[in-house]
C-alpha atoms as a PDB file:
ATOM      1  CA  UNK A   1       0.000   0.000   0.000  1.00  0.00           C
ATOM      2  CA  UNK A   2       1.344   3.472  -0.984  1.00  0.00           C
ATOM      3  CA  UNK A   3       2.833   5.556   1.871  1.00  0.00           C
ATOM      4  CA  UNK A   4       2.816   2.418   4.178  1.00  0.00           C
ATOM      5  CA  UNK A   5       6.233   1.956   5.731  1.00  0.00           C
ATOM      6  CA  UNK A   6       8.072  -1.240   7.553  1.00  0.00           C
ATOM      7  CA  UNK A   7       7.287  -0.831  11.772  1.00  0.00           C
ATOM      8  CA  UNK A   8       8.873  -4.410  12.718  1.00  0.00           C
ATOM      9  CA  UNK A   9      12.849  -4.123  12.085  1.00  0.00           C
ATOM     10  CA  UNK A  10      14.184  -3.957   8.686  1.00  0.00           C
ATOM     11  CA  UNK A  11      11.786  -6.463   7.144  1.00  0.00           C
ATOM     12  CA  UNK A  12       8.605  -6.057   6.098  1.00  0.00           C
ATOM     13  CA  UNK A  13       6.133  -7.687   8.161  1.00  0.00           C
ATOM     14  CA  UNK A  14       2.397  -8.191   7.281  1.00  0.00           C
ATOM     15  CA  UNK A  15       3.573  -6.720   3.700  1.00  0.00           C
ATOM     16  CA  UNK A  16       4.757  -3.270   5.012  1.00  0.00           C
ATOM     17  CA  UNK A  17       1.901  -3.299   7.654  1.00  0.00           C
ATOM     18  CA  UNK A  18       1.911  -2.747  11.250  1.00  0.00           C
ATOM     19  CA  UNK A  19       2.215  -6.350  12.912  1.00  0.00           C
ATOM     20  CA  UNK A  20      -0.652  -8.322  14.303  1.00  0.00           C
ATOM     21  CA  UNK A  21       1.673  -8.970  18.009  1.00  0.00           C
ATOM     22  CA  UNK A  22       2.693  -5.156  17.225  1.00  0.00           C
ATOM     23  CA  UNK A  23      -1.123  -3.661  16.648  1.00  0.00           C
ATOM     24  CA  UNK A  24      -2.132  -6.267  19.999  1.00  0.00           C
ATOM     25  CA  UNK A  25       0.696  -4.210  21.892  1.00  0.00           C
ATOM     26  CA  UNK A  26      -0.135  -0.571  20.990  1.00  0.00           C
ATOM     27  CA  UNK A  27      -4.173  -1.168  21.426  1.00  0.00           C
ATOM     28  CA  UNK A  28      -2.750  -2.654  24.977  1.00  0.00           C
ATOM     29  CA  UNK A  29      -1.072   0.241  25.682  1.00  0.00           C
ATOM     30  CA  UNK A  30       2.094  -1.969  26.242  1.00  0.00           C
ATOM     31  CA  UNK A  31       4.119  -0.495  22.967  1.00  0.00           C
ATOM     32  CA  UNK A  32       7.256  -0.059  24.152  1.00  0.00           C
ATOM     33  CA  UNK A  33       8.223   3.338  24.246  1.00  0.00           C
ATOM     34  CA  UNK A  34      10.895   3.672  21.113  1.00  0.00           C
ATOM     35  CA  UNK A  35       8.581   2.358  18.620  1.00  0.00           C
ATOM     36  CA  UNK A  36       5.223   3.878  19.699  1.00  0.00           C
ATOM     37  CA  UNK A  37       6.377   7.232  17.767  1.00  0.00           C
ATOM     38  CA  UNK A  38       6.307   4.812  14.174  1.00  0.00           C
ATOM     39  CA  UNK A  39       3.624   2.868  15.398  1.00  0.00           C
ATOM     40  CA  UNK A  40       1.691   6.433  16.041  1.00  0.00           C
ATOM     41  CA  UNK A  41       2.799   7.798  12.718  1.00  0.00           C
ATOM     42  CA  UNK A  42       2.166   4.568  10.763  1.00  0.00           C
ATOM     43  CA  UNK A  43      -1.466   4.272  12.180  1.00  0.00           C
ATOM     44  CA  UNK A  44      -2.320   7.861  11.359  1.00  0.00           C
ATOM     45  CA  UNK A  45      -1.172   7.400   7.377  1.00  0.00           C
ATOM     46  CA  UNK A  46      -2.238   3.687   6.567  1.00  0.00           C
ATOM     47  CA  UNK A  47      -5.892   3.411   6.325  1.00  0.00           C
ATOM     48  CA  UNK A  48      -5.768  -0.598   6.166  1.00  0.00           C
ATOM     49  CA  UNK A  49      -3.775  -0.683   9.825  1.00  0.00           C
ATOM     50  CA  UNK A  50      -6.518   1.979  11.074  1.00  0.00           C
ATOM     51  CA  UNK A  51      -9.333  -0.644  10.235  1.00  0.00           C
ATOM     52  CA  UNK A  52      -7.541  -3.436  12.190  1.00  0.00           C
ATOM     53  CA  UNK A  53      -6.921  -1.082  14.946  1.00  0.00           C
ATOM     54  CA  UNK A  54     -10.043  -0.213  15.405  1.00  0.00           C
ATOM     55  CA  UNK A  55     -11.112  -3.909  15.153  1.00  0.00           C
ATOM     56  CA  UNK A  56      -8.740  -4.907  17.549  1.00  0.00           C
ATOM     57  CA  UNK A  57     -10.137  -1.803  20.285  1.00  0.00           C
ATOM     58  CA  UNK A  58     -13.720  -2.872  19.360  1.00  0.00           C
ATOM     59  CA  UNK A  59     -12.792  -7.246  20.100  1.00  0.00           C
ATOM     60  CA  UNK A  60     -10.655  -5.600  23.345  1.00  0.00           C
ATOM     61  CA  UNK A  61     -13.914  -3.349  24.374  1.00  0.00           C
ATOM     62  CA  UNK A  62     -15.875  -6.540  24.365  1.00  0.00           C
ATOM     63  CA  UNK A  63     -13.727  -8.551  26.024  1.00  0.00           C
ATOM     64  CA  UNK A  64     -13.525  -6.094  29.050  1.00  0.00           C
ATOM     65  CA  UNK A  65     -16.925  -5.297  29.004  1.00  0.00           C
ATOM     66  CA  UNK A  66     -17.652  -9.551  29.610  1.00  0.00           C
ATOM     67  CA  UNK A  67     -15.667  -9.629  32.448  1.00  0.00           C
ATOM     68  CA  UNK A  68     -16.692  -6.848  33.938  1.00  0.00           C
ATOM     69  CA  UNK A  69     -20.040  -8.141  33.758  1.00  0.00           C
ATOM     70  CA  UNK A  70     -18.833 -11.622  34.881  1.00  0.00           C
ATOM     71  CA  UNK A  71     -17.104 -10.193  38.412  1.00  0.00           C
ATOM     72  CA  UNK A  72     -20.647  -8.010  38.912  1.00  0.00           C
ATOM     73  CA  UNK A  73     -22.466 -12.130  38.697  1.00  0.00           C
ATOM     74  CA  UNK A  74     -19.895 -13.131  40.877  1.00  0.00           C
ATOM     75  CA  UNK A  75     -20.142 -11.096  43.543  1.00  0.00           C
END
């Protein structure tokens, strides 16, 4: 995809795309610190990464929202 740059080392991963362990990481908030500017940058530009982010927030939304529904059954 034009303007879409390599984020994992000096290989292209996903063909030029942000990583799916890499995308898990930054929705996470667990990116660590010296890639997050790229990460940032490559996320703003690549409409293709943008979908799967916001894919990945929407599954990790879910997710939380289940559990925190689970402890309220729990308790």
């Amino acid at each position: 995809m034009p303007g879409c740059t390599t984020i994992h080392g000096s290989s292209p991963v996903n063909s030029g795309h942000i990583s799916d362990e890499d995308l898990e990481l930054y929705c996470l908030g667990r990116s660590p610190d010296a890639r997050l500017p790229r990460l940032e940058e490559h996320i703003l530009l690549c409409p293709s990464c943008q979908r799967r982010c916001q894919d990945l927030q929407t599954y990790l939304d879910t997710i939380r929202r289940v559990l925190r529904e689970e402890r309220r059954s729990i308790q």
